[in-house]
N, C-alpha and C. Protein backbone atom coordinates (compact mmCIF):
# COMPACT_ATOMS: atom_id res chain seq x y z
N UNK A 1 85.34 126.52 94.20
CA UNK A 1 85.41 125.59 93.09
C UNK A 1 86.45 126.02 92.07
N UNK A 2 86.55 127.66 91.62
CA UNK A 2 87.69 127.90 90.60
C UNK A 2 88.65 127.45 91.52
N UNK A 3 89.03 128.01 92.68
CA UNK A 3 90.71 127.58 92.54
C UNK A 3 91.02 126.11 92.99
N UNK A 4 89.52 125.31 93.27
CA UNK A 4 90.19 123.61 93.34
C UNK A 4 90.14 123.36 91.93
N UNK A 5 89.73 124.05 90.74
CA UNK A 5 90.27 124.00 89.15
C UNK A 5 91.58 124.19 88.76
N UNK A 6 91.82 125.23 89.24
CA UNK A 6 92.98 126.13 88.84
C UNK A 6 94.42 125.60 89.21
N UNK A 7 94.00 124.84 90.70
CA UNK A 7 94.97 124.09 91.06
C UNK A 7 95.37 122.84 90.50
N UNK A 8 94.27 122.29 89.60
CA UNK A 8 94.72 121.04 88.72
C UNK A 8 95.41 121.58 87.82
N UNK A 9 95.86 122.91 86.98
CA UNK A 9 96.29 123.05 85.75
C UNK A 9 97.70 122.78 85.93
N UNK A 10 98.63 123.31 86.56
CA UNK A 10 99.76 122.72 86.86
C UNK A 10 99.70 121.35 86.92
N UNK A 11 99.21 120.28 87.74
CA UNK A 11 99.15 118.84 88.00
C UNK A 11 98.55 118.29 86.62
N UNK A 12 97.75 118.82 85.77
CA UNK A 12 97.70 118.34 84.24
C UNK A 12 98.87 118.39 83.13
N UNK A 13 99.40 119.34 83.54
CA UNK A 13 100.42 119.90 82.70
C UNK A 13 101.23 119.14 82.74
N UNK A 14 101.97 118.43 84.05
CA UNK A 14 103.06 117.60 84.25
C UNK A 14 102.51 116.59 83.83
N UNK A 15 101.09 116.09 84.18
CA UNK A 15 100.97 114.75 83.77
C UNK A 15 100.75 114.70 82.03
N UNK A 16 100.24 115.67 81.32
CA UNK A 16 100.55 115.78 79.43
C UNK A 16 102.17 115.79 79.11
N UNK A 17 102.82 116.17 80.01
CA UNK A 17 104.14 116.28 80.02
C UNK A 17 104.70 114.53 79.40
N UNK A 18 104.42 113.63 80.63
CA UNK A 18 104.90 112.08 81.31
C UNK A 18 103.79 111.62 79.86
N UNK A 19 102.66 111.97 79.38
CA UNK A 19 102.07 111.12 78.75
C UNK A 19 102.64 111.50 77.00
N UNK A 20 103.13 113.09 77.05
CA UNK A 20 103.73 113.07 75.61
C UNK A 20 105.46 111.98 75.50
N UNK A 21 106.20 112.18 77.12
CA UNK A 21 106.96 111.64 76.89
C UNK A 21 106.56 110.41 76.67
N UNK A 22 106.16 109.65 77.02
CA UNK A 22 105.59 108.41 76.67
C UNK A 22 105.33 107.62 75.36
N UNK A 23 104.78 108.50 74.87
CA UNK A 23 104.08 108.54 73.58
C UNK A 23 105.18 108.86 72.31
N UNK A 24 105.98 109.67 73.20
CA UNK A 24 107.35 109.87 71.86
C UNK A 24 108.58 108.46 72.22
N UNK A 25 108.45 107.80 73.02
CA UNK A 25 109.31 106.68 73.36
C UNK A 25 108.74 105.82 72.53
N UNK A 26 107.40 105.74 72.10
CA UNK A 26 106.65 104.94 71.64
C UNK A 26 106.92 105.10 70.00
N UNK A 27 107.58 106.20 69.70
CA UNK A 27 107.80 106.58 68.24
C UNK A 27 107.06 107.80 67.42
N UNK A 28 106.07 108.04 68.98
CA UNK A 28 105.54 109.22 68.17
C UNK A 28 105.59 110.62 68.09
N UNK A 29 105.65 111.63 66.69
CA UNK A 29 105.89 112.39 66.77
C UNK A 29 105.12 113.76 66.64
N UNK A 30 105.12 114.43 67.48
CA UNK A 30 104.28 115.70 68.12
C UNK A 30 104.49 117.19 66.58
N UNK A 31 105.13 116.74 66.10
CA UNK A 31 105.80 118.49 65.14
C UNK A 31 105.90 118.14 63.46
N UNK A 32 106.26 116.74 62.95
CA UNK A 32 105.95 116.23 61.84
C UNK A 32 104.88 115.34 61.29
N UNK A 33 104.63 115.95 60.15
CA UNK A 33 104.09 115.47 59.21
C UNK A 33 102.74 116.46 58.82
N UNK A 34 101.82 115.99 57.89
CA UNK A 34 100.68 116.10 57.62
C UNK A 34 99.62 116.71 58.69
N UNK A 35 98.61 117.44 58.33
CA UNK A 35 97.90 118.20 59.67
C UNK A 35 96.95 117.02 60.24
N UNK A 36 96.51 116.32 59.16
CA UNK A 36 95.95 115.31 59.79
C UNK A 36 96.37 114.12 60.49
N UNK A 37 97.85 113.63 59.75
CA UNK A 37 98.84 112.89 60.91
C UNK A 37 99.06 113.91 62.40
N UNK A 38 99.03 115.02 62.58
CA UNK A 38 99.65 115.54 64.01
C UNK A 38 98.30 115.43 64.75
N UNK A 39 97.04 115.88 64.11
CA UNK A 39 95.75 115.86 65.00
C UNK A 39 95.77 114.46 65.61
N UNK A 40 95.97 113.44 64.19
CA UNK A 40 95.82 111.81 64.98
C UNK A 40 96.68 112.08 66.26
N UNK A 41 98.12 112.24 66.20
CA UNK A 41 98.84 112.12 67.10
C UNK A 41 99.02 112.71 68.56
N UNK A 42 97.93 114.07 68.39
CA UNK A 42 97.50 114.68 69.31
C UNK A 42 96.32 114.07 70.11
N UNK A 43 95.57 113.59 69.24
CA UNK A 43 94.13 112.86 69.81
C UNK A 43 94.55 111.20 70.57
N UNK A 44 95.87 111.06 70.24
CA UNK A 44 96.30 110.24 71.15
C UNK A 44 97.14 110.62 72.64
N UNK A 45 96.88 111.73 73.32
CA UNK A 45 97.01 112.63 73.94
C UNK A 45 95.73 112.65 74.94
N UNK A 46 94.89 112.82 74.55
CA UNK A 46 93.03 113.24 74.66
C UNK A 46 92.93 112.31 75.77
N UNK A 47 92.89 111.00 75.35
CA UNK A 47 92.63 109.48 76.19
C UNK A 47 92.97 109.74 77.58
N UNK A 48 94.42 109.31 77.63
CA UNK A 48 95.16 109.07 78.35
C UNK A 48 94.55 110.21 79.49
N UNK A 49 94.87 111.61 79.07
CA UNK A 49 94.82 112.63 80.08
C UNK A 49 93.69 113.20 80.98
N UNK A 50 92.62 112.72 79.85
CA UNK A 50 90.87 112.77 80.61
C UNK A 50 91.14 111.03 81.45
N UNK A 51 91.74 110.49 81.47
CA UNK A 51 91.67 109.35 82.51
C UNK A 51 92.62 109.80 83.30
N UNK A 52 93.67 110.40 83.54
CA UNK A 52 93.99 110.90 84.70
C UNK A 52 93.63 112.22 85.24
N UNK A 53 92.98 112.96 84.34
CA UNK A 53 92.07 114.18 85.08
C UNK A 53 90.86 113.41 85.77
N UNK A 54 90.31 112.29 85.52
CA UNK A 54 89.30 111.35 86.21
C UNK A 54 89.73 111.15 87.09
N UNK A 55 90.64 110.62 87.55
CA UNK A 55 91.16 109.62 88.44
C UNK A 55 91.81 110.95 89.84
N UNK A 56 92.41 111.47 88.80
CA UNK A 56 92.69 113.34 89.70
C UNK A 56 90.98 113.34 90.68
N UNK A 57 90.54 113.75 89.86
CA UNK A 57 89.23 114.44 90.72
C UNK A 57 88.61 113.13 91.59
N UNK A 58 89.27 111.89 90.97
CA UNK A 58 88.21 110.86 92.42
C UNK A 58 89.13 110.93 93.37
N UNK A 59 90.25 110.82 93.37
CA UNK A 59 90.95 111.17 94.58
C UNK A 59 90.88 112.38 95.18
N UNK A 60 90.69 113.24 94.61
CA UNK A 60 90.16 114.66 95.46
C UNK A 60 88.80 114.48 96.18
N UNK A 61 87.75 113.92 95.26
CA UNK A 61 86.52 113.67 96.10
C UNK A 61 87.00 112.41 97.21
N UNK A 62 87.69 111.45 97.38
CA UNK A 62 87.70 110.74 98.51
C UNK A 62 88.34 111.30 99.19
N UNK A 63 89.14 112.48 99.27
CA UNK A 63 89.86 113.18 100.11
C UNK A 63 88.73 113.97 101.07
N UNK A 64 88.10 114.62 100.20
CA UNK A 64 86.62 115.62 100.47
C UNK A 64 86.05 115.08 101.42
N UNK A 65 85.64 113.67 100.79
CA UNK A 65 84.66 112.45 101.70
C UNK A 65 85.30 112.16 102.91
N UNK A 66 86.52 111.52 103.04
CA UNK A 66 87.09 111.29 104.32
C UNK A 66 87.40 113.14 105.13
N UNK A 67 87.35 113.77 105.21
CA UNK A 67 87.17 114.81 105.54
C UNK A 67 86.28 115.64 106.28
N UNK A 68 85.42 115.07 105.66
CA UNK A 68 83.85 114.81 106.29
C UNK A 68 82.91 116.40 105.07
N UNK A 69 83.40 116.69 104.29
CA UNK A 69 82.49 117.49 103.40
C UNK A 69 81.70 116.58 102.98
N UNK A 70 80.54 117.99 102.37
CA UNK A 70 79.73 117.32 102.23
C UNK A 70 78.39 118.26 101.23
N UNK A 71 78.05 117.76 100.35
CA UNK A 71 77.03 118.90 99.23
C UNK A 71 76.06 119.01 100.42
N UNK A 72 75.20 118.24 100.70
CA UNK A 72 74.28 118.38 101.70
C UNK A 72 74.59 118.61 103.27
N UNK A 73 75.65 118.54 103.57
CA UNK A 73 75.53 119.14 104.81
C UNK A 73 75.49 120.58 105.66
N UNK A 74 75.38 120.82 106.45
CA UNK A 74 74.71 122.52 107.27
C UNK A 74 76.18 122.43 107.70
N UNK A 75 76.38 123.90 107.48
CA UNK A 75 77.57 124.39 107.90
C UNK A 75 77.41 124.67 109.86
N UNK A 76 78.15 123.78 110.45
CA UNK A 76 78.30 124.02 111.70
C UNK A 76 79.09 125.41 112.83
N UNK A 77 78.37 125.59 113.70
CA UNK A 77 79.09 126.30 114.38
C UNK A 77 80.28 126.21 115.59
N UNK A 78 80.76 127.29 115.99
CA UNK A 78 81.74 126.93 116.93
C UNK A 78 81.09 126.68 118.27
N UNK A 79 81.23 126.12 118.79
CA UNK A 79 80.93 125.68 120.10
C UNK A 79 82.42 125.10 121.33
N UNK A 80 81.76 126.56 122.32
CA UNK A 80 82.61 126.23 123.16
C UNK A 80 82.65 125.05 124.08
N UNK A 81 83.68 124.43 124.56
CA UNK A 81 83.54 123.15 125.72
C UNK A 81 83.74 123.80 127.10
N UNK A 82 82.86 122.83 127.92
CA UNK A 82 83.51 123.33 129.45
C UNK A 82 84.41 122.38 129.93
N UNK A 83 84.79 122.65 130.74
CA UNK A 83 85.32 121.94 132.05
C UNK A 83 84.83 121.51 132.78
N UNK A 84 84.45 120.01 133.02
CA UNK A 84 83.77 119.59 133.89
C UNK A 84 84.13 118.70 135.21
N UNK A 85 83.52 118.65 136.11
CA UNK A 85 84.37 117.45 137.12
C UNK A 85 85.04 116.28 136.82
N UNK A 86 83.94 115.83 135.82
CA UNK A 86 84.58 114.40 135.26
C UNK A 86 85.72 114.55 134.29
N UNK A 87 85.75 115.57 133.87
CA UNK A 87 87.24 115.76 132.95
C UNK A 87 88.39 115.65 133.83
N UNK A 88 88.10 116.45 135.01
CA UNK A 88 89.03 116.53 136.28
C UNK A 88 89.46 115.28 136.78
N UNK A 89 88.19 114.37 136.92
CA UNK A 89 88.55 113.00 137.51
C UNK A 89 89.31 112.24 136.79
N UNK A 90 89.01 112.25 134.96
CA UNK A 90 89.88 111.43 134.31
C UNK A 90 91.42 112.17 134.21
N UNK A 91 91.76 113.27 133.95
CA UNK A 91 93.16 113.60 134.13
C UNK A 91 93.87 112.81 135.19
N UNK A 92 92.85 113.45 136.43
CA UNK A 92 94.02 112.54 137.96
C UNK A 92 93.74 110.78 137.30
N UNK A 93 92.99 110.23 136.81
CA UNK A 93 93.19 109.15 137.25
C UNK A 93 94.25 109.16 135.90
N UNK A 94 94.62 109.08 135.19
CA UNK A 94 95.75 108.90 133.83
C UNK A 94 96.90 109.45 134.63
N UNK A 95 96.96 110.54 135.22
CA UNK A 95 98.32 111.27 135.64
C UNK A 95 98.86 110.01 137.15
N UNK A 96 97.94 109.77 137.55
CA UNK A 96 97.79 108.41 138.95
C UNK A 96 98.26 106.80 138.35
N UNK A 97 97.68 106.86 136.95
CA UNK A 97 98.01 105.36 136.30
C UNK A 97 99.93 105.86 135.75
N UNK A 98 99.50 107.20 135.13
CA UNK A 98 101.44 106.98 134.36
C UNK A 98 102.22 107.26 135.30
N UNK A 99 101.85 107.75 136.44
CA UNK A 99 102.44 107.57 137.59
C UNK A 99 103.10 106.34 138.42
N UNK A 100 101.50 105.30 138.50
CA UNK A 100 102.30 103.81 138.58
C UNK A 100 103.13 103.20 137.72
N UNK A 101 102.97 103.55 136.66
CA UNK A 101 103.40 102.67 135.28
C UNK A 101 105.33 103.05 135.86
N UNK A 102 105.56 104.02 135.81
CA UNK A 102 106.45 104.80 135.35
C UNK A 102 107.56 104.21 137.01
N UNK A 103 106.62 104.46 138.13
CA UNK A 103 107.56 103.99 139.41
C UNK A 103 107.53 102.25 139.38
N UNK A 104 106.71 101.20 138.43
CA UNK A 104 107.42 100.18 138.36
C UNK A 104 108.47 99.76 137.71
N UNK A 105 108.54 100.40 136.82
CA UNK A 105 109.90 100.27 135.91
C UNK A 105 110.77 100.97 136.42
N UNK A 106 110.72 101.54 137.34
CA UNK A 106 111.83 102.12 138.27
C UNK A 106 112.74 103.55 137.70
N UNK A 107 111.67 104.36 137.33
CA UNK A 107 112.43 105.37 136.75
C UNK A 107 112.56 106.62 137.74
């Protein structure tokens, strides 16, 4: 869990980056005035960035989800496969079909 945190701080940073630039295109300024004019101007900062730290973490959880994690699920083990006849039978018959495929088109 820390370092799927740790890994947003960079990806916040750029995005306070895009939202101060933004915000100074808009006229506003980050370094003048009054302490209570810069807090306003900072707290217009706040918004924006907890909605893309939101939006950050739902796309991480649908990433999670399609993934197949899961809070409740049992951690599985490895399990080996065999080789079975019928694996055998479907190879020849695919290697038998791209076989035909391949001598009608005349290659």
């Amino acid at each position: 869990m820390i370092s799927i945190a740790l890994r947003f701080i960079p990806t916040l940073l750029t995005e306070l980056q895009t939202i101060m630039d933004a915000q100074r295109s808009r006229g506003t300024n980050f370094n003048q005035g009054k302490l209570w004019e810069r807090v306003r101007n900072i707290g217009t900062l706040i918004i924006p960035l907890l909605v893309a730290s939101f939006r950050h973490a739902d796309h991480l959880a649908d990433a999670l989800g399609a993934s197949g994690y899961s809070v409740q699920a049992v951690r599985t083990s490895y399990r080996k496969f065999i080789w079975r006849p019928a694996d055998t039978g479907s190879l020849g018959l695919v290697i038998v079909l791209g076989l035909l495929v391949l001598g009608t088109r005349g290659f």
